[in-house]
N, C-alpha and C. Protein backbone atom coordinates (compact mmCIF):
# COMPACT_ATOMS: atom_id res chain seq x y z
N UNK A 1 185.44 233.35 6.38
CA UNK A 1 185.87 232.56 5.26
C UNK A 1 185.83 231.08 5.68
N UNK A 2 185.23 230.41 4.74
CA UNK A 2 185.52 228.77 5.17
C UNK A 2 186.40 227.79 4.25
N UNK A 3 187.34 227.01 5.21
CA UNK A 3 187.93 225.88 4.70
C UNK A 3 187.26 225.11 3.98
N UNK A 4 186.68 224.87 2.70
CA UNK A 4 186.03 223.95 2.23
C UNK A 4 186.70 222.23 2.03
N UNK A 5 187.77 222.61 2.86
CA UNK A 5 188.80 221.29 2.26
C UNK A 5 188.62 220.39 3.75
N UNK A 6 188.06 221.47 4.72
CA UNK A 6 187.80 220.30 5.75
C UNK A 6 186.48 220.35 6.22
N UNK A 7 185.99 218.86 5.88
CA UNK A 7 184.33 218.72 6.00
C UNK A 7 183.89 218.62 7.65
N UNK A 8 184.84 218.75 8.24
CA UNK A 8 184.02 219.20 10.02
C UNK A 8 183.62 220.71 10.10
N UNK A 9 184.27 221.61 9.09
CA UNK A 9 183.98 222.63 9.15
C UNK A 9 182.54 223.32 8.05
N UNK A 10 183.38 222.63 6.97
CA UNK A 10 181.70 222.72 5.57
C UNK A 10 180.37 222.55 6.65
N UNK A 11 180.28 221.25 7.21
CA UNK A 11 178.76 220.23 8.17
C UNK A 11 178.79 221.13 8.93
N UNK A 12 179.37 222.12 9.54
CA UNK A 12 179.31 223.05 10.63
C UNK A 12 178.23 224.52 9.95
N UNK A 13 179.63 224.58 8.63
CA UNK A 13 178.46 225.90 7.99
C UNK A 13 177.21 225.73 7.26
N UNK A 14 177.02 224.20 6.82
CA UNK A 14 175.64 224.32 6.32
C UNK A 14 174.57 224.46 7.26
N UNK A 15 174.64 223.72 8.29
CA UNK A 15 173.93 223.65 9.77
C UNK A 15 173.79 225.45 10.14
N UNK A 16 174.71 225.77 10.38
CA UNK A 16 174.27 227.19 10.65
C UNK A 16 173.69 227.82 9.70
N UNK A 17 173.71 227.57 8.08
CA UNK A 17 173.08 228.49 7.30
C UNK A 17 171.91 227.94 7.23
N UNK A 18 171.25 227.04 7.30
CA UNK A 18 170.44 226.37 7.27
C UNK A 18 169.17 226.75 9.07
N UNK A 19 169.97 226.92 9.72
CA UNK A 19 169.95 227.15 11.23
C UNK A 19 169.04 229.00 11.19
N UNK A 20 169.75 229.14 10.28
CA UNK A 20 169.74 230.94 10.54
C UNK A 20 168.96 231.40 9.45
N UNK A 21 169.10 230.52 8.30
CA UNK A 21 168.42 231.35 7.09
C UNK A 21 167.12 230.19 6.59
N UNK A 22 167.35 229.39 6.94
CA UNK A 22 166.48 228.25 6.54
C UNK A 22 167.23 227.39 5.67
N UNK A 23 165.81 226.78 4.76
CA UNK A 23 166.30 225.93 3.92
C UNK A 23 167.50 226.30 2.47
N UNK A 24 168.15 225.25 2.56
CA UNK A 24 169.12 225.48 1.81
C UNK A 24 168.56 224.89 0.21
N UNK A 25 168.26 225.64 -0.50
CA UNK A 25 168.05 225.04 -2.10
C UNK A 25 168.76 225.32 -2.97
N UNK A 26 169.94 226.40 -2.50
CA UNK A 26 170.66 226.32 -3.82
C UNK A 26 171.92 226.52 -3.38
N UNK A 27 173.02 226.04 -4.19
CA UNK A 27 174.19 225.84 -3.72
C UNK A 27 175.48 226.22 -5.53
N UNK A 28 176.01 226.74 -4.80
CA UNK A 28 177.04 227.22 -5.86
C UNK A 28 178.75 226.72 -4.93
N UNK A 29 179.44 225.91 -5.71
CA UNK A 29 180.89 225.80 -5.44
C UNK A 29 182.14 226.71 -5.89
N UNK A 30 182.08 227.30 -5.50
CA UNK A 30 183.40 228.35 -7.00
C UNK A 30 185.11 228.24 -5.60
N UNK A 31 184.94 227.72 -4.80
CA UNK A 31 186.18 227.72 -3.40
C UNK A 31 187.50 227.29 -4.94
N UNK A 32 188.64 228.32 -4.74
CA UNK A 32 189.64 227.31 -5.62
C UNK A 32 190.81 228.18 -5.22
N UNK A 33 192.18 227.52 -5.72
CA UNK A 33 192.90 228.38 -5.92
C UNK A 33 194.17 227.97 -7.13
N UNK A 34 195.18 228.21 -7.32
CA UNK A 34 195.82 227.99 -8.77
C UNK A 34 197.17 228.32 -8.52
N UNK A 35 197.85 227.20 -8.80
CA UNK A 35 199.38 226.77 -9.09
C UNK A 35 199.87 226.34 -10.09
N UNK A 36 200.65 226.94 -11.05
CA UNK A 36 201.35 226.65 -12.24
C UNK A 36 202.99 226.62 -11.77
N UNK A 37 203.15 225.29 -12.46
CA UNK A 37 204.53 224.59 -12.51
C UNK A 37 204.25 223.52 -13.44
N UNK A 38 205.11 223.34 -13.89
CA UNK A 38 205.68 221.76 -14.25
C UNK A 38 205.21 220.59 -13.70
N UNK A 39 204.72 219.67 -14.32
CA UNK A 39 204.05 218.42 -13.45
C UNK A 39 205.06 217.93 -12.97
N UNK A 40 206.39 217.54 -13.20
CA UNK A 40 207.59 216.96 -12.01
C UNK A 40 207.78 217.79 -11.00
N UNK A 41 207.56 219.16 -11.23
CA UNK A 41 208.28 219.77 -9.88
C UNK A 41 206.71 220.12 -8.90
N UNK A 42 205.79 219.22 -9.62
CA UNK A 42 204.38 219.32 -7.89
C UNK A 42 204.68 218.43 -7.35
N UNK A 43 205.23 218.59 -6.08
CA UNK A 43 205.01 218.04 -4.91
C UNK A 43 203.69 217.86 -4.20
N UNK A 44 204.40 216.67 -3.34
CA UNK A 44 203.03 215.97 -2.63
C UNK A 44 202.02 217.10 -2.11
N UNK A 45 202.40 217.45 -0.98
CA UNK A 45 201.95 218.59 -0.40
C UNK A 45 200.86 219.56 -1.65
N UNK A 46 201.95 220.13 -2.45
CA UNK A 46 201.07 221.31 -3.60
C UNK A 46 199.62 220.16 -4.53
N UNK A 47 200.10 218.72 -4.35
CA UNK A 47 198.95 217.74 -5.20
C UNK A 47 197.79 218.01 -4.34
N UNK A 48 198.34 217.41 -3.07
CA UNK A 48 196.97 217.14 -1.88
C UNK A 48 196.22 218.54 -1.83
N UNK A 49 197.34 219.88 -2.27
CA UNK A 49 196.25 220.80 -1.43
C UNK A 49 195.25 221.06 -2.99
N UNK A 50 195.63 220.52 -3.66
CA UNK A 50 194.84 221.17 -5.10
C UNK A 50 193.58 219.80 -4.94
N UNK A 51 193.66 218.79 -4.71
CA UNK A 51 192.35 217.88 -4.38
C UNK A 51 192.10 218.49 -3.42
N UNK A 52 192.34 218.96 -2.26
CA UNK A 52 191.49 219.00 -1.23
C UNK A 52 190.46 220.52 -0.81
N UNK A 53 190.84 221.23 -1.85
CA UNK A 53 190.02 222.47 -1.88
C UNK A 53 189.09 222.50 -2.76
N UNK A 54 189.68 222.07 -4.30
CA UNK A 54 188.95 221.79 -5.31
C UNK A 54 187.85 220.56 -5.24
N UNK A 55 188.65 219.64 -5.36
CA UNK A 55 187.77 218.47 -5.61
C UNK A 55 186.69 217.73 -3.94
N UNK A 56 187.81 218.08 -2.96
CA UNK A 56 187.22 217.48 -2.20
C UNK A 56 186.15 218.31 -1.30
N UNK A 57 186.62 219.62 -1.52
CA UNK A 57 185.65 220.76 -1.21
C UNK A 57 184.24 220.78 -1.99
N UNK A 58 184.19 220.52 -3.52
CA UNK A 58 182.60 220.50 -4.30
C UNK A 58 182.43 219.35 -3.45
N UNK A 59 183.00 218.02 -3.27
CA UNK A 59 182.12 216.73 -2.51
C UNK A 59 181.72 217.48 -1.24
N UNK A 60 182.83 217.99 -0.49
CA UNK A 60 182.39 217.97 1.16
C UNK A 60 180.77 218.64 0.81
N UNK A 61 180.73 220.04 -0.03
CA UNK A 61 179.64 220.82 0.69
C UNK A 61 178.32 220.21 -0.10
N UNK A 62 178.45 219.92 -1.73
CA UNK A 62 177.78 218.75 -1.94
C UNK A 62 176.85 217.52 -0.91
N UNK A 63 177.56 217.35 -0.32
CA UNK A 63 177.32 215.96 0.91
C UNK A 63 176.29 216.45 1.46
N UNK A 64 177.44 217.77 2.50
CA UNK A 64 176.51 218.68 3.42
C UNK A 64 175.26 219.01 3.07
N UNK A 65 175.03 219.48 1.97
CA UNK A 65 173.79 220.11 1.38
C UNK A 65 172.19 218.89 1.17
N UNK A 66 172.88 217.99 0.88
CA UNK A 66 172.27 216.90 -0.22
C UNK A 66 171.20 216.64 1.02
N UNK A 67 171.07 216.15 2.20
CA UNK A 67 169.74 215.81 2.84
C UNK A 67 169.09 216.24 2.68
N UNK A 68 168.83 217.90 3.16
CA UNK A 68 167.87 218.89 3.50
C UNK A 68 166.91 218.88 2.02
N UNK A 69 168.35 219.07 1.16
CA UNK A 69 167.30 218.81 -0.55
C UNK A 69 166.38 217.92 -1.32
N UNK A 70 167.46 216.89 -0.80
CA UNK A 70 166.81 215.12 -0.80
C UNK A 70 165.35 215.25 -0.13
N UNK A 71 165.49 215.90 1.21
CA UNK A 71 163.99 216.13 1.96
C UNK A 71 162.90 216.60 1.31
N UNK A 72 163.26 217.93 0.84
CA UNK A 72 162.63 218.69 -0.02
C UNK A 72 162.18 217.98 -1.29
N UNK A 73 162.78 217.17 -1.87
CA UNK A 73 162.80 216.88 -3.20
C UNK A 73 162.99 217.91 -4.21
N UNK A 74 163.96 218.83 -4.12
CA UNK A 74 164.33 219.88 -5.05
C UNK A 74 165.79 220.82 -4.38
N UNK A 75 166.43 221.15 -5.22
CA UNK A 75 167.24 221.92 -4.91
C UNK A 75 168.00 222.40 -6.47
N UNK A 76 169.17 222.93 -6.33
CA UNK A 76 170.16 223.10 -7.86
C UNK A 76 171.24 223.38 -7.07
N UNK A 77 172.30 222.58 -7.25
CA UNK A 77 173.94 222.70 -7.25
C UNK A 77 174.77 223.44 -8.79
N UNK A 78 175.25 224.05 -8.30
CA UNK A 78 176.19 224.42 -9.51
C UNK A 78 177.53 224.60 -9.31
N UNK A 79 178.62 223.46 -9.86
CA UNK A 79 180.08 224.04 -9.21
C UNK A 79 180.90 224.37 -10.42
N UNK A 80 182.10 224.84 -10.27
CA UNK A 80 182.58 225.43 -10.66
C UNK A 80 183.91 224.76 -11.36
N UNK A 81 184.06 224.19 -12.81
CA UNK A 81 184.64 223.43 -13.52
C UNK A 81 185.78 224.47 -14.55
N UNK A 82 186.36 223.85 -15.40
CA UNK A 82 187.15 225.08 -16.48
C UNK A 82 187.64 224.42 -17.38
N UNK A 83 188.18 225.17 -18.31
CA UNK A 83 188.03 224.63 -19.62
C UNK A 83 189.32 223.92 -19.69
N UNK A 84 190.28 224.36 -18.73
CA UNK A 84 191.57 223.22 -18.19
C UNK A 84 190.94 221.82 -18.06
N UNK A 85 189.93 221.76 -17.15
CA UNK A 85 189.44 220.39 -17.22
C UNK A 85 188.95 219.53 -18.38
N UNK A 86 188.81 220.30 -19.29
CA UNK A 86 188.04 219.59 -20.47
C UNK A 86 189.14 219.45 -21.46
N UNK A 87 189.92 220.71 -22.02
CA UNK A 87 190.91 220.35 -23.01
C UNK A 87 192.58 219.94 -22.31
N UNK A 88 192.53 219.91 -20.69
CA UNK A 88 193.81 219.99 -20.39
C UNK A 88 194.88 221.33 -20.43
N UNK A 89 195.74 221.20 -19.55
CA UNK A 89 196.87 222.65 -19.60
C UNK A 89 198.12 222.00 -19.28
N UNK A 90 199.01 222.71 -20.35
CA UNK A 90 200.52 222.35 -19.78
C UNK A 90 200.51 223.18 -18.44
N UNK A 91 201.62 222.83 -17.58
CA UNK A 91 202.48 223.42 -16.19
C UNK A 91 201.18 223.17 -15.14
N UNK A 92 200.10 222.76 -15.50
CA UNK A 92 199.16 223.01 -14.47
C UNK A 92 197.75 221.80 -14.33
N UNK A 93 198.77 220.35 -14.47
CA UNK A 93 197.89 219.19 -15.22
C UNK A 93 197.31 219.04 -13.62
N UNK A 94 197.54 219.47 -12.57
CA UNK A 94 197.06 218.94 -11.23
C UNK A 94 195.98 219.76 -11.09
N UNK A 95 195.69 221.06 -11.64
CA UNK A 95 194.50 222.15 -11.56
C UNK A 95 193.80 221.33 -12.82
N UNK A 96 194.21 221.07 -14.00
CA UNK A 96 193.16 220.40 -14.69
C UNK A 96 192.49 219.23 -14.73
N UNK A 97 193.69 218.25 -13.64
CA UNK A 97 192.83 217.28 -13.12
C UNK A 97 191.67 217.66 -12.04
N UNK A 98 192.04 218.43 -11.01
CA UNK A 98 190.29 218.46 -10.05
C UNK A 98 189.51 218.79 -11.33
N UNK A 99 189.81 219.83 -11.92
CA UNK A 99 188.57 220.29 -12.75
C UNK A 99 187.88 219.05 -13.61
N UNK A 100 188.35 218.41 -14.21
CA UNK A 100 188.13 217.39 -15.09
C UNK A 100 187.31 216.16 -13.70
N UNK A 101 187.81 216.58 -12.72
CA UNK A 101 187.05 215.39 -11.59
C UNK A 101 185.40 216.18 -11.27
N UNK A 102 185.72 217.53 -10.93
CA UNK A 102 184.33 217.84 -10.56
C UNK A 102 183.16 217.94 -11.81
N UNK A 103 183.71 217.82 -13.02
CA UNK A 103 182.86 217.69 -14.73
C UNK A 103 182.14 216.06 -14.27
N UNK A 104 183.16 215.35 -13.82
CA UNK A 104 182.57 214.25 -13.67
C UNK A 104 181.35 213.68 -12.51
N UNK A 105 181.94 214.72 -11.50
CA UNK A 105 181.37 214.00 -10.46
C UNK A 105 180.11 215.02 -10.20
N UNK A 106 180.13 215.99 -11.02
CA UNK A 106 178.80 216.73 -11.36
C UNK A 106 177.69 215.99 -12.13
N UNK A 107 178.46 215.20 -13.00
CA UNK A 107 177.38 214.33 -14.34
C UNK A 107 176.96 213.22 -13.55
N UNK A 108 177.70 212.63 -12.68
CA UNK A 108 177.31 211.79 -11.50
C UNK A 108 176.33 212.22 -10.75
N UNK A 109 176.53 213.31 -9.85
CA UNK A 109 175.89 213.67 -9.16
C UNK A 109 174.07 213.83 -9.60
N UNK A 110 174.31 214.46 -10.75
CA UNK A 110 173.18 214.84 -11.45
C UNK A 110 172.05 213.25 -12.03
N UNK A 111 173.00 212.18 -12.27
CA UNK A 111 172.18 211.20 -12.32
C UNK A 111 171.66 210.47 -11.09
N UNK A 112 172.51 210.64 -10.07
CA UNK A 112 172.23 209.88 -8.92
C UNK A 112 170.43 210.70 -7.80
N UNK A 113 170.63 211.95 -8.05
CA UNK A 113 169.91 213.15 -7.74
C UNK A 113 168.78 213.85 -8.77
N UNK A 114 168.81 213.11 -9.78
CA UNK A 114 167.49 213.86 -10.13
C UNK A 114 166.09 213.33 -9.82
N UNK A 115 166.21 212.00 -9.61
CA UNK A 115 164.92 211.15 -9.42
C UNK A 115 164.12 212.13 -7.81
N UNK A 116 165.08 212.73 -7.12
CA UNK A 116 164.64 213.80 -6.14
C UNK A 116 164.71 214.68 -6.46
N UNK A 117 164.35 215.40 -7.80
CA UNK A 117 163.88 216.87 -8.09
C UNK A 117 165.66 217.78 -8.33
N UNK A 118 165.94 217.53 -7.53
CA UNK A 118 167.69 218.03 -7.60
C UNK A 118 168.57 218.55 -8.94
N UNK A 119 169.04 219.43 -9.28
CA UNK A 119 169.73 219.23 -10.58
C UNK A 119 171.11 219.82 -10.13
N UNK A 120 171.74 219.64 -11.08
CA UNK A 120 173.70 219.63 -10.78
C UNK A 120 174.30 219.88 -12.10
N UNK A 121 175.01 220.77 -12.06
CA UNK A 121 175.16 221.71 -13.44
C UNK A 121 176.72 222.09 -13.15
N UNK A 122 177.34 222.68 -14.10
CA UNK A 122 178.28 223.05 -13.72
C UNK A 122 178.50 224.31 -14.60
N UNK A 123 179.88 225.36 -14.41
CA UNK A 123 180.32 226.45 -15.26
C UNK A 123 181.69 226.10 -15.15
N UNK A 124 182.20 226.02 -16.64
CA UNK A 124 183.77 226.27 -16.99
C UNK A 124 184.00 227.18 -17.25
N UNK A 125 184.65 228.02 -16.75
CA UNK A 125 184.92 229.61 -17.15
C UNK A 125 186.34 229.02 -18.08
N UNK A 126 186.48 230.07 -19.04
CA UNK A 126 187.81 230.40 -19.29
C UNK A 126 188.67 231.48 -19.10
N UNK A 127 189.85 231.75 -18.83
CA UNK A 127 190.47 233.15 -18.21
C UNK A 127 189.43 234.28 -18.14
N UNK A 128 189.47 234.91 -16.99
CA UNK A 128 188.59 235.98 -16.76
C UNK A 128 189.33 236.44 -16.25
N UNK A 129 189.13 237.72 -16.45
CA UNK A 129 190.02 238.93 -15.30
C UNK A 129 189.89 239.01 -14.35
N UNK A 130 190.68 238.31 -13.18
CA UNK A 130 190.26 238.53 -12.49
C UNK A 130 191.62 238.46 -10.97
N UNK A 131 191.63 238.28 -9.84
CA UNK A 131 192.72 238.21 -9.21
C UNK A 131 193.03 236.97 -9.21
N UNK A 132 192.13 236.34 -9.49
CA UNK A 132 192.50 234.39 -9.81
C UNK A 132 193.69 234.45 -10.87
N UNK A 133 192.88 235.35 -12.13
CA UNK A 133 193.95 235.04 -13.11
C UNK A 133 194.79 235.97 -13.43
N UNK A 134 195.42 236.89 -12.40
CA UNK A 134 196.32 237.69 -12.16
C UNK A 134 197.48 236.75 -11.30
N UNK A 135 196.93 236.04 -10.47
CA UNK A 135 197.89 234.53 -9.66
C UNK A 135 198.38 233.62 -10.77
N UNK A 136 197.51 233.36 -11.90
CA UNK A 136 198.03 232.17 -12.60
C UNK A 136 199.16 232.36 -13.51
N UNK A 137 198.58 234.19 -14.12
CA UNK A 137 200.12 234.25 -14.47
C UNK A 137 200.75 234.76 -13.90
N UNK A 138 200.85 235.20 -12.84
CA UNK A 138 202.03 235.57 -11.74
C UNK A 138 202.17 237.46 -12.04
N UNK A 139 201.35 238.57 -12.88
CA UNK A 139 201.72 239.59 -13.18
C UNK A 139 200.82 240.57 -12.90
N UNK A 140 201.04 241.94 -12.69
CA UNK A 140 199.93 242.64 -12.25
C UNK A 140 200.19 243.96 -13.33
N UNK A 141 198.93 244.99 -13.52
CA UNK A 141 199.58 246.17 -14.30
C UNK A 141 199.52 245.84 -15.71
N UNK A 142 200.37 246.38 -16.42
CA UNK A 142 200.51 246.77 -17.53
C UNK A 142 200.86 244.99 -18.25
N UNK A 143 202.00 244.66 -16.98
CA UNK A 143 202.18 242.99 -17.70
C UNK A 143 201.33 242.16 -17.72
N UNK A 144 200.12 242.56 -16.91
CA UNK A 144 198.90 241.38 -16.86
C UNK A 144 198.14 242.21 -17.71
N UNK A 145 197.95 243.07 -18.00
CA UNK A 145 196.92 243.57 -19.48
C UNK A 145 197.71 242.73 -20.64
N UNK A 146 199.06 242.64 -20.73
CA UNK A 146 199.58 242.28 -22.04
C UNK A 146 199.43 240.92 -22.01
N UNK A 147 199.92 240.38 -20.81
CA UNK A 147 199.92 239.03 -20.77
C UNK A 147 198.01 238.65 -21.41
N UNK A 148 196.88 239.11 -20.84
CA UNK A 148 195.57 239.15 -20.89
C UNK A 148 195.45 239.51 -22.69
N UNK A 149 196.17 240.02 -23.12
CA UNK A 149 196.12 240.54 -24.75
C UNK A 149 196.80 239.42 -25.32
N UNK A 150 197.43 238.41 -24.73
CA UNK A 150 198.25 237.26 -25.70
C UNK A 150 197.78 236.15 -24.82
N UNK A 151 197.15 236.12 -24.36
CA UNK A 151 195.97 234.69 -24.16
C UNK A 151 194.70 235.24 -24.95
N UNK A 152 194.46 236.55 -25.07
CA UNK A 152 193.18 236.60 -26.00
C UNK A 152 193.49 236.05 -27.23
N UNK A 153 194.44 235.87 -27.88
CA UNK A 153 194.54 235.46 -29.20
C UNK A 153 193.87 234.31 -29.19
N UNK A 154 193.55 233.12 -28.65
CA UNK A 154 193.35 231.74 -29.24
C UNK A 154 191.89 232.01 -28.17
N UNK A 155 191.42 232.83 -28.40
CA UNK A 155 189.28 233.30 -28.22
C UNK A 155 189.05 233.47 -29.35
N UNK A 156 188.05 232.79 -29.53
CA UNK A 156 187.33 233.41 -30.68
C UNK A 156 186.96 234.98 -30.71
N UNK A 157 186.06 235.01 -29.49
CA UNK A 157 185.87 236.09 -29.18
C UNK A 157 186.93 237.51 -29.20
N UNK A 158 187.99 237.41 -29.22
CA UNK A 158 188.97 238.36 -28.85
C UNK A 158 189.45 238.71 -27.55
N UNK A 159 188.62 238.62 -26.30
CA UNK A 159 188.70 238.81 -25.39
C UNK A 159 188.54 238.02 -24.50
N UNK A 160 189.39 238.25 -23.06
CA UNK A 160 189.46 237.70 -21.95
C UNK A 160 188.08 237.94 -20.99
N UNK A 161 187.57 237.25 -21.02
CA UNK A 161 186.19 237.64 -19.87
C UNK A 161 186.20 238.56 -18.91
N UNK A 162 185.23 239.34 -18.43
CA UNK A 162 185.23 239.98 -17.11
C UNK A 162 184.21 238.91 -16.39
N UNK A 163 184.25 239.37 -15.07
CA UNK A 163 183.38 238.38 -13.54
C UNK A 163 182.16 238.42 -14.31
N UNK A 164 181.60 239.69 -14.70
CA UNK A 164 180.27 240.08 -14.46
C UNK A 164 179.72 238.99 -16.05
N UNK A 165 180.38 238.60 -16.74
CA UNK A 165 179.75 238.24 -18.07
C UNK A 165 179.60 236.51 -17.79
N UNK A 166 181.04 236.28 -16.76
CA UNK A 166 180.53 234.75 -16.38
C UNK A 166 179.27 234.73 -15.09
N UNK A 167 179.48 235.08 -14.27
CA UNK A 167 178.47 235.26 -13.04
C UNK A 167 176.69 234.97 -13.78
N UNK A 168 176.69 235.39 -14.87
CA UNK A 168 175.10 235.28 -15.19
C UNK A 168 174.89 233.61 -15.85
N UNK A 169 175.76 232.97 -15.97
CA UNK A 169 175.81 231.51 -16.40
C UNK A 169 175.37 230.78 -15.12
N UNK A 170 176.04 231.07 -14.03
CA UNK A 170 175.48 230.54 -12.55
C UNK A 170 173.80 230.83 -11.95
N UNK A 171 173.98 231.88 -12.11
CA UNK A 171 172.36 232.11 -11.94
C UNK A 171 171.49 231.52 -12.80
N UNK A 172 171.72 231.59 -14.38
CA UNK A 172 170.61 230.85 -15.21
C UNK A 172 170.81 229.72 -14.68
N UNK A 173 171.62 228.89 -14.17
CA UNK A 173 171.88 227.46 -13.93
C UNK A 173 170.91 227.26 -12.55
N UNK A 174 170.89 228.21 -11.84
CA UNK A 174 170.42 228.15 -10.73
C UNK A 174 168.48 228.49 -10.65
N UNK A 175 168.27 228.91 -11.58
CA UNK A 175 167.04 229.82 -11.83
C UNK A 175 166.11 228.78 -12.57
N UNK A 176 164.25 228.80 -12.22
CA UNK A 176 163.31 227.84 -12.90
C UNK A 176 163.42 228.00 -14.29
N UNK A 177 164.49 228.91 -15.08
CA UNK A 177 164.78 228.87 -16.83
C UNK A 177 165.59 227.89 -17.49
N UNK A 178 166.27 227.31 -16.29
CA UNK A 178 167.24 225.86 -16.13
C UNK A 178 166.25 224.92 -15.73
N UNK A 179 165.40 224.78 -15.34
CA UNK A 179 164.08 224.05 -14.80
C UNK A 179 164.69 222.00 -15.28
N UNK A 180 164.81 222.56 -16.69
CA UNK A 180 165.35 220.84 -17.26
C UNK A 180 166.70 221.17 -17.94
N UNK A 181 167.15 221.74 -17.21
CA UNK A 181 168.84 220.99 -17.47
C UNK A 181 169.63 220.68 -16.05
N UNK A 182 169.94 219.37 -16.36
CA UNK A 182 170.95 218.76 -15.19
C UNK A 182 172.11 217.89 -15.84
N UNK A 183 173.07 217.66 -15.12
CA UNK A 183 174.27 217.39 -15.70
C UNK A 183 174.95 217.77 -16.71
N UNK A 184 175.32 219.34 -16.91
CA UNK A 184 175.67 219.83 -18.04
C UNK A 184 176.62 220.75 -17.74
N UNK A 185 177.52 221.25 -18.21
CA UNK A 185 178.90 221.76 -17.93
C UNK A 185 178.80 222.86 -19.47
N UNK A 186 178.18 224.02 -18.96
CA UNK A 186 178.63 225.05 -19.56
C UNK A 186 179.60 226.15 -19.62
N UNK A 187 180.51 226.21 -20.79
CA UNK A 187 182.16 226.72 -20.99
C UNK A 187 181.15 228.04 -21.04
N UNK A 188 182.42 229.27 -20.48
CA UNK A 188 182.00 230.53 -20.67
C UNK A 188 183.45 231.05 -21.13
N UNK A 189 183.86 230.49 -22.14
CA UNK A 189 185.10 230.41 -22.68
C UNK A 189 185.41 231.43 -24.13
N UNK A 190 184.06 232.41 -24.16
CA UNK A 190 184.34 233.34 -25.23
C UNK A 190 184.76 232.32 -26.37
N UNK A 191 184.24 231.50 -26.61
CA UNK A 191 184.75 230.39 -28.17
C UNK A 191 186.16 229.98 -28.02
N UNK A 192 186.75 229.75 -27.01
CA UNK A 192 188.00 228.76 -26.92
C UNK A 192 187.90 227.62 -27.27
N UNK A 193 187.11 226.89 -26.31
CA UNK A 193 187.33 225.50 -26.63
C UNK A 193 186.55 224.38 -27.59
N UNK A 194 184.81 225.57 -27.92
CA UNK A 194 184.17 225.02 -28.14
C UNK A 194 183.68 222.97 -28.53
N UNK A 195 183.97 222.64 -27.74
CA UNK A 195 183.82 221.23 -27.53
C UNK A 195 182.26 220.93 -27.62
């Protein structure tokens, strides 16, 4: 498992993947994790660690990656954004700030990097089933099906996502069918937020 929050270690694993498997052309960010409270009661500590996995983790491996591609003149980044970042969340404005930072620094990225073939994309998932969002609301069982049945209400769709229905948004992002899209932040939000 890697620390993505400390970049002596990211520059360590691209080098070896790069070392062992070759060239690196495609890169996916999804490293996160999720704390709900009250914005008065986050402490320093719980702020720093939510930039430094999230936000500063898409830069570190970002960074890492960017020569070998730059070399190449081609690659595709895709990290991993949410629909917290775009419309905001009560109890959890410090998870919707990274998100709302890496939307940005993806649309950045993507202008600074395409003139080298490069593209930079992103996926906002919205609740998916998953052990992520078994942590966010704190319940497992029967209370996280119900809890999962009263966040479906405000989907269009009716339903809470499974892995497997977001996972294929990353690959098209990653795949020559994305060929010309860069800087774009696609919600897999079952019609939540539609923005």
């Amino acid at each position: 498992m890697l620390d993505v929050s400390d970049p002596v270690r990211v520059n360590a694993a691209i080098t070896e993947v790069e070392r062992g498997l070759g060239a690196l052309d495609y890169l996916v960010n999804c490293a996160g994790i999720i704390d709900v409270r009250p914005t008065e009661t986050i402490d320093d500590a719980t702020w720093s660690r939510m930039l430094a996995v999230h936000l500063s983790g898409t830069f570190f491996t970002c960074r890492a990656a960017l020569p070998g591609m730059m070399a190449r003149r081609s690659g595709a980044i895709v990290n991993t954004g949410s629909i917290f970042g775009v419309r905001g969340q009560a109890n959890a404005a410090h998870y919707a700030a990274v998100k709302a930072g890496i939307v940005a620094f993806t649309k950045s990225l993507a202008r600074e990097k395409g003139p080298y073939g490069i593209r930079v994309n992103a996926v906002a998932p919205g609740p998916t089933m998953t052990g992520f969002f078994a942590r966010g609301v704190g319940k497992s069982g029967a209370a996280l099906e119900a809890a999962a049945a009263e966040r479906a209400k405000v989907i269009a769709l009716g339903r809470i996502a499974r892995a497997e229905q977001v996972a294929p948004s990353y690959l098209y992002l990653l795949s020559p069918a994305a060929s010309h899209i860069t800087g774009e932040c696609i919600m897999v939000d079952g019609g939540e937020v539609m923005a």
